[in-house]
PDB file of N, CA and C in Angstrom:
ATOM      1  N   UNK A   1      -2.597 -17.568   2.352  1.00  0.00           N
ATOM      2  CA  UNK A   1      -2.149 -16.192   2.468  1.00  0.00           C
ATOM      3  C   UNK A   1      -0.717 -16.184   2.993  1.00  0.00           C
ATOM      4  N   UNK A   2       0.204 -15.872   2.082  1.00  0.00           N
ATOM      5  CA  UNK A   2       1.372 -15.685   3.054  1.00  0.00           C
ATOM      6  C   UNK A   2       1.813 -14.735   3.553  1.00  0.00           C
ATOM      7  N   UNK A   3       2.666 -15.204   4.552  1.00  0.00           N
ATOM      8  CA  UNK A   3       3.135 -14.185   5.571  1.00  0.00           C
ATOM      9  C   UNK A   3       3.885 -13.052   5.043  1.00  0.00           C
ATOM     10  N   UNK A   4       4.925 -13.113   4.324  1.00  0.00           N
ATOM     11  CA  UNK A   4       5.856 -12.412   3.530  1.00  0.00           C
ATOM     12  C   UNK A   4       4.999 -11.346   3.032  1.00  0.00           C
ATOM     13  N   UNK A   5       3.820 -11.104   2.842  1.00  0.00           N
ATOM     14  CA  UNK A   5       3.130 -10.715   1.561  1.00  0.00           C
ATOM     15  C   UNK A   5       2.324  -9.416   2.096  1.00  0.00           C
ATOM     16  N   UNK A   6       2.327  -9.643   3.668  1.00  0.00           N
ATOM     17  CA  UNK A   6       0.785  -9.313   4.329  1.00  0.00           C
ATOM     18  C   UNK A   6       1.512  -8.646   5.776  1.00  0.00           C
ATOM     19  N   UNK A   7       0.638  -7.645   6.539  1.00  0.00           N
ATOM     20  CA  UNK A   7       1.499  -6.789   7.154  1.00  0.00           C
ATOM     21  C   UNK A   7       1.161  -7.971   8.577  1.00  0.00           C
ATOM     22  N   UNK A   8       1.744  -7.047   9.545  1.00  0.00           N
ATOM     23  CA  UNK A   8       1.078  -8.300  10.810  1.00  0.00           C
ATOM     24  C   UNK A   8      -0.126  -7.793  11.527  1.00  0.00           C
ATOM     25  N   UNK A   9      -0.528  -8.602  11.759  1.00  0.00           N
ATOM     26  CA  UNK A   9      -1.867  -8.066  12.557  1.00  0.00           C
ATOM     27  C   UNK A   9      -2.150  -7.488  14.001  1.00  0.00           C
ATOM     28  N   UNK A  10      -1.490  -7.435  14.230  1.00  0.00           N
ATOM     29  CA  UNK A  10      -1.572  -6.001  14.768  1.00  0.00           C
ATOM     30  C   UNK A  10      -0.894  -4.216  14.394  1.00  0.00           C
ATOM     31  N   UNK A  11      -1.043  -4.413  13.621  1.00  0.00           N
ATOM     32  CA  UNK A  11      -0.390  -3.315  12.426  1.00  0.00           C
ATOM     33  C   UNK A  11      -1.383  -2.636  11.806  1.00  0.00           C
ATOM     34  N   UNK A  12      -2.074  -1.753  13.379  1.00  0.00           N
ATOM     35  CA  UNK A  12      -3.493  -1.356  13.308  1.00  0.00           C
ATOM     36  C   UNK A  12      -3.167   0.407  11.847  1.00  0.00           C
ATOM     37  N   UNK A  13      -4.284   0.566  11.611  1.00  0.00           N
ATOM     38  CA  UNK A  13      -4.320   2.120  10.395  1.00  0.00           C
ATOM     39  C   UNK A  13      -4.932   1.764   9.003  1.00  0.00           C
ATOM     40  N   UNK A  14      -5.159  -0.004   8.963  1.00  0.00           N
ATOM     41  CA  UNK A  14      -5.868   0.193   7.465  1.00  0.00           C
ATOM     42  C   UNK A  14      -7.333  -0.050   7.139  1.00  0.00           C
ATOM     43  N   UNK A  15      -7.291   1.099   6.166  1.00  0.00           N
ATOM     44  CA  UNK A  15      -9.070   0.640   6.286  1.00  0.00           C
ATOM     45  C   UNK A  15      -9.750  -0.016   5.371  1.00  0.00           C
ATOM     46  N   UNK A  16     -10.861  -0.435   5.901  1.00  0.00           N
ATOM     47  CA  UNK A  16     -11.144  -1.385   5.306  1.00  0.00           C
ATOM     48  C   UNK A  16     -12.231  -1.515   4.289  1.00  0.00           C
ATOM     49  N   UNK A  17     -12.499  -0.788   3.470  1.00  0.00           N
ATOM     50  CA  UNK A  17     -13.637  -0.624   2.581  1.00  0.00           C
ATOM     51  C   UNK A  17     -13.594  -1.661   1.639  1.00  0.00           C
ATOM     52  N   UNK A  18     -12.347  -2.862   1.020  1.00  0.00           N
ATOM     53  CA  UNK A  18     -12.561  -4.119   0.163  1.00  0.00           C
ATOM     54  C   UNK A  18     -12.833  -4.848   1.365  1.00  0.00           C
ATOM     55  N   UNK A  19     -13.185  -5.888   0.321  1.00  0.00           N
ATOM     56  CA  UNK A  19     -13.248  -7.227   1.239  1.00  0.00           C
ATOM     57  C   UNK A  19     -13.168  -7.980   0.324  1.00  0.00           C
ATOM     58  N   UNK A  20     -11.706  -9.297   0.848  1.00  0.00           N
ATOM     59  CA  UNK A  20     -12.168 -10.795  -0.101  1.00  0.00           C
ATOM     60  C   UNK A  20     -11.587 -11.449   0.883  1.00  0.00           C
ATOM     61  N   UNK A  21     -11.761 -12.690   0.007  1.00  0.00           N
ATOM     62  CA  UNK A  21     -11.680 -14.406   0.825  1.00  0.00           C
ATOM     63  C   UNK A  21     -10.304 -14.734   0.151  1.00  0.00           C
ATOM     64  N   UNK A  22     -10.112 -14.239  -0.691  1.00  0.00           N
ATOM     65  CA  UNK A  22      -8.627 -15.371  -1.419  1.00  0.00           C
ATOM     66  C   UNK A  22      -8.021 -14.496  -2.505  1.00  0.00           C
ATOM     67  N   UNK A  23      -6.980 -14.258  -2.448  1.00  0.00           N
ATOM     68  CA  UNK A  23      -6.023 -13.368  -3.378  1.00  0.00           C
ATOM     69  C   UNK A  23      -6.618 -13.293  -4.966  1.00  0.00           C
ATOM     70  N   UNK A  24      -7.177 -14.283  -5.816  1.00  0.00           N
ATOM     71  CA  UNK A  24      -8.217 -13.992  -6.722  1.00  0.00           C
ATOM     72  C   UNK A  24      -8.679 -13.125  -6.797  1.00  0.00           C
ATOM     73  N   UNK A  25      -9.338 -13.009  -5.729  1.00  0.00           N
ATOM     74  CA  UNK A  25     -10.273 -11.494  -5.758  1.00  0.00           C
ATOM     75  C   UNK A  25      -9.886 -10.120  -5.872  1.00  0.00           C
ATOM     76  N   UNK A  26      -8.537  -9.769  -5.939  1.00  0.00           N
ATOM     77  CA  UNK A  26      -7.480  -8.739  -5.718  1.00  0.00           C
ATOM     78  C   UNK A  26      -6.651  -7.924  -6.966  1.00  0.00           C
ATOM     79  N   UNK A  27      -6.781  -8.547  -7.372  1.00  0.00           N
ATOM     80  CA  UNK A  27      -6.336  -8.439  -8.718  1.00  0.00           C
ATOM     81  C   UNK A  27      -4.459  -8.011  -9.043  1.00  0.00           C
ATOM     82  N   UNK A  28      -4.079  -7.542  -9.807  1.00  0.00           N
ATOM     83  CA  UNK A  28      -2.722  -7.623  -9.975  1.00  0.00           C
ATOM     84  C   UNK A  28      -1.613  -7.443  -8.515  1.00  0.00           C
ATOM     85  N   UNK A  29      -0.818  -7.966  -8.330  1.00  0.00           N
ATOM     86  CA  UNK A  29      -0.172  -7.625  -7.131  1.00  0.00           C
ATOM     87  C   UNK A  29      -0.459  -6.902  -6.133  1.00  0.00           C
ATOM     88  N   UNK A  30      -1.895  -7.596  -5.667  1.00  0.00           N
ATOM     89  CA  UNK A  30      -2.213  -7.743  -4.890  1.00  0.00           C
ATOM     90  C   UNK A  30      -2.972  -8.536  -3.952  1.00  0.00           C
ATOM     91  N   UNK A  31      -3.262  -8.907  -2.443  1.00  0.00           N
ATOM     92  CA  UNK A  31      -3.033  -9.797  -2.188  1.00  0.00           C
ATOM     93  C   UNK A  31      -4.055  -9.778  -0.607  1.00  0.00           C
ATOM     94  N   UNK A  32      -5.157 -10.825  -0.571  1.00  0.00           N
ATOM     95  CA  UNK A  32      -6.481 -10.621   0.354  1.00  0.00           C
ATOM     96  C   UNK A  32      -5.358 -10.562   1.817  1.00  0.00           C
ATOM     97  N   UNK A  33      -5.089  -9.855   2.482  1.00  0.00           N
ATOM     98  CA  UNK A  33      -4.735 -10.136   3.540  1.00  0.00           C
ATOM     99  C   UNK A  33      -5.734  -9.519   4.872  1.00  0.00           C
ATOM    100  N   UNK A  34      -5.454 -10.591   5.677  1.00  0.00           N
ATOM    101  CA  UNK A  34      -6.188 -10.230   6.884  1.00  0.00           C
ATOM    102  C   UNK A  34      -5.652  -9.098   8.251  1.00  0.00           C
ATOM    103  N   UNK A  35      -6.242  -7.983   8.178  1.00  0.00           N
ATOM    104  CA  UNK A  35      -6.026  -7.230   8.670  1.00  0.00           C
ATOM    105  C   UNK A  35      -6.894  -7.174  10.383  1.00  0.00           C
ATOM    106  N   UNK A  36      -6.643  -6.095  10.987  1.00  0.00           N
ATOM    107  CA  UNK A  36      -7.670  -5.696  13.003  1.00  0.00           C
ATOM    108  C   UNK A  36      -9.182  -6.246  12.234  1.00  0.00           C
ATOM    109  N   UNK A  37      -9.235  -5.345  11.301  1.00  0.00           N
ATOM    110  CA  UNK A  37     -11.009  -5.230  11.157  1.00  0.00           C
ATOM    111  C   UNK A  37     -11.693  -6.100   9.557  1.00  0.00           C
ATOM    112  N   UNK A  38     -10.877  -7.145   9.195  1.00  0.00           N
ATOM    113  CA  UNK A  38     -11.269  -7.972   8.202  1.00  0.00           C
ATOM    114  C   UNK A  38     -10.173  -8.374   7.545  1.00  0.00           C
ATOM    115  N   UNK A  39     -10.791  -8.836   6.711  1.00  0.00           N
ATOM    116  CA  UNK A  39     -10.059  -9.207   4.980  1.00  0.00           C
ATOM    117  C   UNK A  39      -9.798  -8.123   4.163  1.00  0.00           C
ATOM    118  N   UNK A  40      -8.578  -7.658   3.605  1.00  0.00           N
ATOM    119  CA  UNK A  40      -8.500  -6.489   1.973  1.00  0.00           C
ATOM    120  C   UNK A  40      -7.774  -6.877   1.782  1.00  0.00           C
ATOM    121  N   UNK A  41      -8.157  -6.099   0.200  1.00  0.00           N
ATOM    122  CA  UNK A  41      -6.443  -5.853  -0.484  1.00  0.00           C
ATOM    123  C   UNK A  41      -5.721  -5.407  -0.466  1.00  0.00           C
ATOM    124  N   UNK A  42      -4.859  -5.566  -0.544  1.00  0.00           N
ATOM    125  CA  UNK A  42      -3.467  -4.995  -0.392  1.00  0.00           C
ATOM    126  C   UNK A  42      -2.261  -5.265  -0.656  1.00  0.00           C
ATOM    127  N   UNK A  43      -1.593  -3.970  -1.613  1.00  0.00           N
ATOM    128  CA  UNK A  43       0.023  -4.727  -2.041  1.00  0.00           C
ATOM    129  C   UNK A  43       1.040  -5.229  -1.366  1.00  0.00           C
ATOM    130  N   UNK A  44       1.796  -5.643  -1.480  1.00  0.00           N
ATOM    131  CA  UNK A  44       2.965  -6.344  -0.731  1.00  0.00           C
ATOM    132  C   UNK A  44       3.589  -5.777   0.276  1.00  0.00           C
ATOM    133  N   UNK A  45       3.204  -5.589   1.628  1.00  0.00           N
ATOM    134  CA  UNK A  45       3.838  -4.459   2.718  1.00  0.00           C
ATOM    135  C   UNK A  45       5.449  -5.243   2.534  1.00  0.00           C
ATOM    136  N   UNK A  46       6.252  -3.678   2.784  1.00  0.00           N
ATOM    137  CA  UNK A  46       7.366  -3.951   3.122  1.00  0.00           C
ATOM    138  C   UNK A  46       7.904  -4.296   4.510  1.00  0.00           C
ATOM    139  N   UNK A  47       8.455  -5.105   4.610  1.00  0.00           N
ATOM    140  CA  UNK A  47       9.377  -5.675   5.902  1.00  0.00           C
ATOM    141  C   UNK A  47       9.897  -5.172   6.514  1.00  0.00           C
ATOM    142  N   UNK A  48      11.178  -4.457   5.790  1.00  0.00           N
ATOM    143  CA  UNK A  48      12.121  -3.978   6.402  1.00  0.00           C
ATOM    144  C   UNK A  48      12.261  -2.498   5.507  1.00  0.00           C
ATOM    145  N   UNK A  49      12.624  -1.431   6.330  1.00  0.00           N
ATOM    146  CA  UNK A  49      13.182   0.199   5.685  1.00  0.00           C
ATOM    147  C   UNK A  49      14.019  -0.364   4.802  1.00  0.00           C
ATOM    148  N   UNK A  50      14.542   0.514   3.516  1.00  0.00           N
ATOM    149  CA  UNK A  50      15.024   0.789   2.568  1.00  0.00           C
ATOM    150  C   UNK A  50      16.000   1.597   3.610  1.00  0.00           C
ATOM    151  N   UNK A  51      17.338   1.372   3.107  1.00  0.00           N
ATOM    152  CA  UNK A  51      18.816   1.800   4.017  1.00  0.00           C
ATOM    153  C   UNK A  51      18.594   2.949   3.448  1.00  0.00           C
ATOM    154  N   UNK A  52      18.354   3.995   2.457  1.00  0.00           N
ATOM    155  CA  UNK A  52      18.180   5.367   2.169  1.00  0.00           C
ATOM    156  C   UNK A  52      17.260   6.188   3.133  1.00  0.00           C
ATOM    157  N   UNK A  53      16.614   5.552   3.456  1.00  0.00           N
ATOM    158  CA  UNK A  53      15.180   5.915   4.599  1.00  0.00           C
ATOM    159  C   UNK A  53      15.223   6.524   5.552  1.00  0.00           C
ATOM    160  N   UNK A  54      14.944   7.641   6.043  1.00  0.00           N
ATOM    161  CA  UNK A  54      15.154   8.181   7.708  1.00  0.00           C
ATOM    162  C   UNK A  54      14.317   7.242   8.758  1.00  0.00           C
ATOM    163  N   UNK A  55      15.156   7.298  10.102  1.00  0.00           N
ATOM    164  CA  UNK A  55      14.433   6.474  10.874  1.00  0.00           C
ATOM    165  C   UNK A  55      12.978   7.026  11.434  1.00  0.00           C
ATOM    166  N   UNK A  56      12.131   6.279  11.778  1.00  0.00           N
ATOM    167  CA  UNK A  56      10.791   6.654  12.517  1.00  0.00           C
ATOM    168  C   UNK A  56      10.856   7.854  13.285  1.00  0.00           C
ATOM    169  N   UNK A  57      10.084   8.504  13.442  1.00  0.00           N
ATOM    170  CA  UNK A  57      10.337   9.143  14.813  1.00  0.00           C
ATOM    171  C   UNK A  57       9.761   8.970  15.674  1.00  0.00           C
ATOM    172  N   UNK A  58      10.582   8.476  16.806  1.00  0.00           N
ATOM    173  CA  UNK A  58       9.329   7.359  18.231  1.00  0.00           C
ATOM    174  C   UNK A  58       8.926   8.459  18.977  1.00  0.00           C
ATOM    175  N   UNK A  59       9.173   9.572  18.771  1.00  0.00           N
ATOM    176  CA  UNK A  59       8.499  10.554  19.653  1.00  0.00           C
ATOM    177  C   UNK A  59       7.590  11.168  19.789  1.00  0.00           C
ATOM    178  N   UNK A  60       6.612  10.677  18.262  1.00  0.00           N
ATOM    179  CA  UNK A  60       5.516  11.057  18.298  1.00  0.00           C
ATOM    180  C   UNK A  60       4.208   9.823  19.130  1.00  0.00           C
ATOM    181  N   UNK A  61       3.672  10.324  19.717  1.00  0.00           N
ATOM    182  CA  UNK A  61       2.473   9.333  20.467  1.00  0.00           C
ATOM    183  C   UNK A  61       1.262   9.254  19.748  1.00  0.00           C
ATOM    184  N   UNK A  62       0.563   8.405  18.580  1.00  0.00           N
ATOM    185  CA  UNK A  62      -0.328   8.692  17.860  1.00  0.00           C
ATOM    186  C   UNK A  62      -1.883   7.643  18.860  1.00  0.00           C
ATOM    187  N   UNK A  63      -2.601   8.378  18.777  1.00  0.00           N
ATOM    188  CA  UNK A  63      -3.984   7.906  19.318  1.00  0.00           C
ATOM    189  C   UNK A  63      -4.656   7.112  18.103  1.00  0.00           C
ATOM    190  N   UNK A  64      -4.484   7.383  16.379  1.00  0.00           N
ATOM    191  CA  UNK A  64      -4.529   7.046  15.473  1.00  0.00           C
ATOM    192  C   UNK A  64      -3.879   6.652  14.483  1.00  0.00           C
ATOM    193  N   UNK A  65      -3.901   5.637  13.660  1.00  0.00           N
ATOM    194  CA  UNK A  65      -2.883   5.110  12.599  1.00  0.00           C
ATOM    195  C   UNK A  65      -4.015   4.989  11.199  1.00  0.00           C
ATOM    196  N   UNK A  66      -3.076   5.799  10.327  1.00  0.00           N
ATOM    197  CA  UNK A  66      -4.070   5.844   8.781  1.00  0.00           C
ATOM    198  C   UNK A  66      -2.615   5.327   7.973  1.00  0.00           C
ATOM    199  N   UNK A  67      -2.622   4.260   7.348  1.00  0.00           N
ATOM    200  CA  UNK A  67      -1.504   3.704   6.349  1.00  0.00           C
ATOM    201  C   UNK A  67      -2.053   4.400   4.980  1.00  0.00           C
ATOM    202  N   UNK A  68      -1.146   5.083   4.368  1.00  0.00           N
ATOM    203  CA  UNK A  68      -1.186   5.628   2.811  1.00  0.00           C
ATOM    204  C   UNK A  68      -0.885   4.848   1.786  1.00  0.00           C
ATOM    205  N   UNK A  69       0.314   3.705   2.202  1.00  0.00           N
ATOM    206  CA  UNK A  69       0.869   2.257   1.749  1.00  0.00           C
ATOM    207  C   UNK A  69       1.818   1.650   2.106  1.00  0.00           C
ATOM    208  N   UNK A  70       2.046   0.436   1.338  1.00  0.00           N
ATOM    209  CA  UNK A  70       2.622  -0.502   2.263  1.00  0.00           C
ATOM    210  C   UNK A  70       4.131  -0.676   1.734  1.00  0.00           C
ATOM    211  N   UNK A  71       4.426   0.271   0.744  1.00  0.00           N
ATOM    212  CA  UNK A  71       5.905  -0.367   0.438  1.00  0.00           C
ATOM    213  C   UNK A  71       6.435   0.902  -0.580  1.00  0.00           C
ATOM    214  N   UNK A  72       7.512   0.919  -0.483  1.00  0.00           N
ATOM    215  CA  UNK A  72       8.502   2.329  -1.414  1.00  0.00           C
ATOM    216  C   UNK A  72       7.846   2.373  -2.933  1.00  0.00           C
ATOM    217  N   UNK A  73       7.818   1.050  -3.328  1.00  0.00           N
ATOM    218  CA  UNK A  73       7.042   0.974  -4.773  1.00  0.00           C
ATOM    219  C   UNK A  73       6.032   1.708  -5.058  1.00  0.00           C
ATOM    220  N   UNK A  74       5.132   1.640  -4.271  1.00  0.00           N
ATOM    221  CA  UNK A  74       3.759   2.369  -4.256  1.00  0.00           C
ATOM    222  C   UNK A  74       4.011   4.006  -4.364  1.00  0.00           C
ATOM    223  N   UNK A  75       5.043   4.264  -3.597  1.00  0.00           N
ATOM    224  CA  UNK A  75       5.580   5.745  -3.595  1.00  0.00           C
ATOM    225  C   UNK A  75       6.218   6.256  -4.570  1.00  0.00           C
ATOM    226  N   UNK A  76       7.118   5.306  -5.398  1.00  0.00           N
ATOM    227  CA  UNK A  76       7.806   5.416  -6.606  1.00  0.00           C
ATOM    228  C   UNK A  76       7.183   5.716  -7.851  1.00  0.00           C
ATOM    229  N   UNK A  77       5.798   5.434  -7.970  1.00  0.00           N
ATOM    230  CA  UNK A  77       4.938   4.613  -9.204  1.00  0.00           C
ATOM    231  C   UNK A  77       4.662   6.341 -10.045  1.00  0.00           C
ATOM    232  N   UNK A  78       4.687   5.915 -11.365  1.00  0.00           N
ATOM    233  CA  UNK A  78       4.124   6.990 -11.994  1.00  0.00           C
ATOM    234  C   UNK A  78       5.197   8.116 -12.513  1.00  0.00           C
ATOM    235  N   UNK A  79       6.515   7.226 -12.501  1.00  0.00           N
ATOM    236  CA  UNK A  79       7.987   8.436 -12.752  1.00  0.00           C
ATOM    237  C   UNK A  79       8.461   8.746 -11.689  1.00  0.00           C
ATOM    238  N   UNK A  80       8.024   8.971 -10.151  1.00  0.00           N
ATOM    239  CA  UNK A  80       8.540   9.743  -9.243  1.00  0.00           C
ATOM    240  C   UNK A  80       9.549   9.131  -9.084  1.00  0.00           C
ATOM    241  N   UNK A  81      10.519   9.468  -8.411  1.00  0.00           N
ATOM    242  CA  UNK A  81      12.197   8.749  -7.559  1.00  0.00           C
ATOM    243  C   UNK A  81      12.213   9.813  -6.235  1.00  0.00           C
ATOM    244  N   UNK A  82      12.465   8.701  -5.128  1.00  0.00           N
ATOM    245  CA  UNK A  82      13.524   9.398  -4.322  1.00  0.00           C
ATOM    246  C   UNK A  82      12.221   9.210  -2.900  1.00  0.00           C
ATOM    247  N   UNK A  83      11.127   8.546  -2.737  1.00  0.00           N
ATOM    248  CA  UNK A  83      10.346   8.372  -1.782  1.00  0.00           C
ATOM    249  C   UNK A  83      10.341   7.332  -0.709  1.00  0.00           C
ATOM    250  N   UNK A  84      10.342   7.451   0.158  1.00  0.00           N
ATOM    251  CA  UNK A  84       9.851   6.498   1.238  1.00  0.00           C
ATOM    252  C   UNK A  84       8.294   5.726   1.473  1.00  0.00           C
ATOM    253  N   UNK A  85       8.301   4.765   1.677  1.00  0.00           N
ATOM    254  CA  UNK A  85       6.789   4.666   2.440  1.00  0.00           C
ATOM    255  C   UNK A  85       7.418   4.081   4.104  1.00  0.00           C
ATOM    256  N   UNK A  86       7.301   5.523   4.771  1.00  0.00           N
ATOM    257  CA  UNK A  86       7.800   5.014   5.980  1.00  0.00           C
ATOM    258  C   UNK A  86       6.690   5.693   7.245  1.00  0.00           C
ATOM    259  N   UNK A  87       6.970   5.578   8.269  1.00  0.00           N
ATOM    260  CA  UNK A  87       5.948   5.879   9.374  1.00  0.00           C
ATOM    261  C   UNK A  87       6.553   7.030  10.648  1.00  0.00           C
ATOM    262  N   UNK A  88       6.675   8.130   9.568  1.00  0.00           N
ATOM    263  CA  UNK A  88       7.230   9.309  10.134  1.00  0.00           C
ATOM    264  C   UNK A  88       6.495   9.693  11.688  1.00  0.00           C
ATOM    265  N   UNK A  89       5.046   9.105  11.520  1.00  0.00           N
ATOM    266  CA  UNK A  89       4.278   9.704  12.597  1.00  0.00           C
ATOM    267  C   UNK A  89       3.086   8.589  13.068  1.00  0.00           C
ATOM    268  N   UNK A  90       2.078   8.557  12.445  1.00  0.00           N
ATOM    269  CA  UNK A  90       0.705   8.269  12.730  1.00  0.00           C
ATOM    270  C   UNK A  90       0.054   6.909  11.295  1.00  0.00           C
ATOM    271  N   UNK A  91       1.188   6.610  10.835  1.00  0.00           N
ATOM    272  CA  UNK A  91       0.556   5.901   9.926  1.00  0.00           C
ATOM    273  C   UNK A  91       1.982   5.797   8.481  1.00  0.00           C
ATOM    274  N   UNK A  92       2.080   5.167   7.874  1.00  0.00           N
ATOM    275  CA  UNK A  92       3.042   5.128   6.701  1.00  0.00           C
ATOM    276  C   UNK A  92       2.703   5.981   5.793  1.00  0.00           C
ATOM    277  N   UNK A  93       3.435   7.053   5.265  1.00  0.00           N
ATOM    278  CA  UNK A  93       3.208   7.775   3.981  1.00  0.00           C
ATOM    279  C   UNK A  93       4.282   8.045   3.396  1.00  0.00           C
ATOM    280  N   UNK A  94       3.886   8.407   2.185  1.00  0.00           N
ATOM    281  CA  UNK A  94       5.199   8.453   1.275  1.00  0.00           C
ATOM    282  C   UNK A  94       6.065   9.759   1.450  1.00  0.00           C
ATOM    283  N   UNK A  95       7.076  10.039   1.979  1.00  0.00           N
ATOM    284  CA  UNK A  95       7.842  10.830   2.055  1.00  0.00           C
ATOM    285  C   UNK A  95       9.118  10.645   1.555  1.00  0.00           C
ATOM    286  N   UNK A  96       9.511  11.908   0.894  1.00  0.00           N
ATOM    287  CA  UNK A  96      10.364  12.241  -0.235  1.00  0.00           C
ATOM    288  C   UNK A  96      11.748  12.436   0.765  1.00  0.00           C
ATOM    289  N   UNK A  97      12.751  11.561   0.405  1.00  0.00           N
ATOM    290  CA  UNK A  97      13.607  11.716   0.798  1.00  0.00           C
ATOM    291  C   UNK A  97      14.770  12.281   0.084  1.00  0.00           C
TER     292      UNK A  97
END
């Protein structure tokens, strides 16, 4: 499993309803990573913000984290332009920048 690929673990909000043992199981670009509460799939989290991106806002205090996805691509897909997958609040979602 590589690192590059997979968010870090403690990078609590995803849930976990797949489960696999080895990127096989995942199917197109995507990739078994081990998350707080198991094994899923999941596409390629991004690393680092996209320089178009607004910054976080640390001022929110979340008791909960729900990830929507892991990278701008996911936000892009289907014709759209102009989205983030960033973590405005409580979890990453795609917001239109």
């Amino acid at each position: 499993m590589p690192h590059a690929v997979c968010p870090p673990l403690n990078d609590h909000g995803y849930l976990c309803g797949d489960s696999c043992v080895s990127n096989s199981q995942c199917g197109n670009d995507k990739y078994c990573c081990e998350v707080n509460c198991g094994k899923t799939c999941l596409t390629r989290v991004q690393q680092t913000q996209s320089a178009f991106c607004p910054p976080k806002d640390r001022s929110i205090a979340c008791f909960a984290f729900i990830h929507a996805c892991n990278n701008d691509g996911e936000c892009n897909r289907d014709g759209r332009r102009g989205y983030c997958c960033l973590e405005p609040a409580c979890g990453r979602r795609c917001v239109q920048v």
